[in-house]
C-alpha atoms as a PDB file:
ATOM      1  CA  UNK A   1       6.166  12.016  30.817  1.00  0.00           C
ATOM      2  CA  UNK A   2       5.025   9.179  33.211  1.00  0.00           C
ATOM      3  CA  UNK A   3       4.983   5.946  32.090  1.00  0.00           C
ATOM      4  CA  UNK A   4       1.223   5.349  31.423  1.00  0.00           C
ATOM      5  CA  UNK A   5       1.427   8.239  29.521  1.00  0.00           C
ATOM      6  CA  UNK A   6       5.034   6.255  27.441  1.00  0.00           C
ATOM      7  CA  UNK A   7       2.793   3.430  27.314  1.00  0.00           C
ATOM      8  CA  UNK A   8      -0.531   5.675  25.520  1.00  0.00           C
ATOM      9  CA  UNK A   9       1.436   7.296  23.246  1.00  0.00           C
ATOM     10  CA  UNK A  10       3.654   4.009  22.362  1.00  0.00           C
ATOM     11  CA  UNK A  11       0.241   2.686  21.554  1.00  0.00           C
ATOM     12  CA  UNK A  12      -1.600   5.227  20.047  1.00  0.00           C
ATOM     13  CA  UNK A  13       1.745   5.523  17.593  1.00  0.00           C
ATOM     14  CA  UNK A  14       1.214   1.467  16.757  1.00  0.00           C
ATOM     15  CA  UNK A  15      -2.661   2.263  16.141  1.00  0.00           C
ATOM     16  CA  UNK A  16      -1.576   4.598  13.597  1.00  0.00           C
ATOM     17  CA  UNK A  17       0.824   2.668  12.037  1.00  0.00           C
ATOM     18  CA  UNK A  18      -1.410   0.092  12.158  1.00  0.00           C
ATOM     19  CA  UNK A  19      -4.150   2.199   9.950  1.00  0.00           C
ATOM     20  CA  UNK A  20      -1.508   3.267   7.548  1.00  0.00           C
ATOM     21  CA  UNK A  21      -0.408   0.337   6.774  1.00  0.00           C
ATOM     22  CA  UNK A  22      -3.733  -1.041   6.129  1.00  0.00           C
ATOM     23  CA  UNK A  23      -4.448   1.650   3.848  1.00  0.00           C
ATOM     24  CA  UNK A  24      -1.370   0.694   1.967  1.00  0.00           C
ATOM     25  CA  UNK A  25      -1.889  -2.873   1.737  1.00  0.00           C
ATOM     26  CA  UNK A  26      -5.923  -1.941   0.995  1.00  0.00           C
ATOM     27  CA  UNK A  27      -4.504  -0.423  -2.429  1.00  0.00           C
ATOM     28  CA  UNK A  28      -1.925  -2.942  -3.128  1.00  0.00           C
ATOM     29  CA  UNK A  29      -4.265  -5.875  -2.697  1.00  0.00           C
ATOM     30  CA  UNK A  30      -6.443  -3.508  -4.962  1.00  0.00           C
ATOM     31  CA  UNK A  31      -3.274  -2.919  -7.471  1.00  0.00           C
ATOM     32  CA  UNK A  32      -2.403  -7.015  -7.510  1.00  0.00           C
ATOM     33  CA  UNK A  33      -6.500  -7.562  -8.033  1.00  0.00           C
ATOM     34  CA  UNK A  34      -6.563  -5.100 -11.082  1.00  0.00           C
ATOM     35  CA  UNK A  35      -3.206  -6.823 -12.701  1.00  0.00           C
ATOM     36  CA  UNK A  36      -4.975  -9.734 -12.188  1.00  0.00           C
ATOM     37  CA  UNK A  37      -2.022 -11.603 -10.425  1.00  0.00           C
ATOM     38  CA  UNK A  38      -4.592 -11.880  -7.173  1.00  0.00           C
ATOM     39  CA  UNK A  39      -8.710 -12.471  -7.328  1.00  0.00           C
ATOM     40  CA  UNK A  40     -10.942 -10.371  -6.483  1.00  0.00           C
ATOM     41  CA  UNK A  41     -11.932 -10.542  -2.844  1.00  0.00           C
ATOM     42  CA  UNK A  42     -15.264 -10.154  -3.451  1.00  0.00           C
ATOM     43  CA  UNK A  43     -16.247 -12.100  -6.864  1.00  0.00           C
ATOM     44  CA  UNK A  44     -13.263 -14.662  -6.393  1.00  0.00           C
ATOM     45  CA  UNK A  45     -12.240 -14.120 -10.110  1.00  0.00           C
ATOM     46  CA  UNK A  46      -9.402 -13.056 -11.844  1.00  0.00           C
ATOM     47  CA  UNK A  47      -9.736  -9.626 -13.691  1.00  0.00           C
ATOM     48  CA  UNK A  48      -7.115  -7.187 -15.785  1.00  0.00           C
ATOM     49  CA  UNK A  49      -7.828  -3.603 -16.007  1.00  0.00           C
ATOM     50  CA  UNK A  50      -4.288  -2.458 -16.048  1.00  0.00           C
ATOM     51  CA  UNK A  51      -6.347   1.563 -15.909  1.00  0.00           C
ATOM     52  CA  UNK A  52      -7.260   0.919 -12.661  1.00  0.00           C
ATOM     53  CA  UNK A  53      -4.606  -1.081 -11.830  1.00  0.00           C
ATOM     54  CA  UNK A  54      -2.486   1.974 -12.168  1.00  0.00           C
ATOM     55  CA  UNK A  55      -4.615   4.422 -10.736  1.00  0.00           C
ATOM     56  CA  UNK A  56      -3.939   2.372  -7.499  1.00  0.00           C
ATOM     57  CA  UNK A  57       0.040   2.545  -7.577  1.00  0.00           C
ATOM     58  CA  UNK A  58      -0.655   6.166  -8.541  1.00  0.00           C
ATOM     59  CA  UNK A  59      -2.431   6.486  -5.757  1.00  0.00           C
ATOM     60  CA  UNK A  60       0.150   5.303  -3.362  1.00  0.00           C
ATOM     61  CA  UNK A  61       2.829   7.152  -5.036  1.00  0.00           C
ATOM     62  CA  UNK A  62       0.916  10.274  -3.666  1.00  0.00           C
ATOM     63  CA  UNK A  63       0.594   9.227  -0.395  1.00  0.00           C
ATOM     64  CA  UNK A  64       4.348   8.239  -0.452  1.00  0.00           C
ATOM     65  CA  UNK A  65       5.116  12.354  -1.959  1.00  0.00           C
ATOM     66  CA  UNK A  66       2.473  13.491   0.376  1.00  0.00           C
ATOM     67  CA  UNK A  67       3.552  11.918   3.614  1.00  0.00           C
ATOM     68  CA  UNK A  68       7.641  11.743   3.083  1.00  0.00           C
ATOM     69  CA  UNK A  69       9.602  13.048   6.463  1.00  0.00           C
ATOM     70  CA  UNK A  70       6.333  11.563   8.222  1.00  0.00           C
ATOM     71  CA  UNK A  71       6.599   8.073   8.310  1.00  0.00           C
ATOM     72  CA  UNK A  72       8.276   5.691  10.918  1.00  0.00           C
ATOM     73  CA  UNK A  73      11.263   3.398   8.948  1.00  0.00           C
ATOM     74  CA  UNK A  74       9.212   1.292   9.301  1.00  0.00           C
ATOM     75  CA  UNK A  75       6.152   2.803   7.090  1.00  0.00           C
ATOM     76  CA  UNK A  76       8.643   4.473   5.046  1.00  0.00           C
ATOM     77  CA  UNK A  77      10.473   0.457   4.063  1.00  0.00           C
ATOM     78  CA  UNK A  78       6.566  -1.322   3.565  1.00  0.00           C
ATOM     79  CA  UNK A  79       5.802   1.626   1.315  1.00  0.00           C
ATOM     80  CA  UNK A  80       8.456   1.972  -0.643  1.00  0.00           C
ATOM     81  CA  UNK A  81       8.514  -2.041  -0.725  1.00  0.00           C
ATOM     82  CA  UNK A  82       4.868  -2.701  -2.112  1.00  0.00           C
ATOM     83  CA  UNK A  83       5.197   0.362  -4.722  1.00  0.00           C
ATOM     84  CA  UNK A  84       8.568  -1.063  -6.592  1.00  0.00           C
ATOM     85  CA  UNK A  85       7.014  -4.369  -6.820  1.00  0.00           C
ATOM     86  CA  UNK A  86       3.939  -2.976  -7.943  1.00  0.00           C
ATOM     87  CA  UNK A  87       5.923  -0.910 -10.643  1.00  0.00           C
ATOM     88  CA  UNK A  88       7.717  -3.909 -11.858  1.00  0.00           C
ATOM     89  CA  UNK A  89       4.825  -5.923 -12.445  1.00  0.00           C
ATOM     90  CA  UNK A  90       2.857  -3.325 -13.843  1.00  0.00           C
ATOM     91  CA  UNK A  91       5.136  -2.698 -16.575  1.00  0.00           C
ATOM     92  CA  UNK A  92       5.829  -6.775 -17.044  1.00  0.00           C
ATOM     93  CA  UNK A  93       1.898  -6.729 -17.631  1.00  0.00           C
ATOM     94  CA  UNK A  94       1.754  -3.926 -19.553  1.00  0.00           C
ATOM     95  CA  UNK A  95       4.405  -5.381 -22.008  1.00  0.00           C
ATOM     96  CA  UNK A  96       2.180  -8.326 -22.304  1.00  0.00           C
ATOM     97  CA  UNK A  97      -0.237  -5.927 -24.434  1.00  0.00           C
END
């Protein structure tokens, strides 16, 4: 492999990453919206619908099950990261009910 070719595939690897991750941190921000721990992007208001809330960390629980041996460390740590928070606040919010 020459090394333009090192250097496309080095970066074509970090665009990826790149994507994944911000499909991850799309649903999380999505996830921390729904408990309402973040606002809403969009309306700038704070909003609990724990439903859809979960449907979001449910979501990313797939992709984890659907993507493990694929992932860089890297991928595999932020993932595995944002879900276990996620979980723990879910359940402190859903105790609040």
């Amino acid at each position: 492999m020459t090394d333009k070719n090192k250097e496309t595939a080095e970066a074509k690897l970090s665009e990826e990453e790149l994507h994944f991750l911000s499909l991850v941190y799309s649903l999380t921000q999505a996830a921390w919206s729904w408990m309402g721990k973040q606002a809403n992007p969009v309306t700038q208001q704070t909003q609990i619908d724990l439903v859809q809330a979960k449907s979001m960390i449910d979501m990313l629980r797939c992709i984890r099950t659907k993507t493990q041996g694929n992932l860089s460390a890297k991928e595999q740590s932020i993932l595995d990261s944002v879900l276990s928070d996620l979980e723990l606040n879910y359940v402190e919010e859903s105790s609040k009910k």
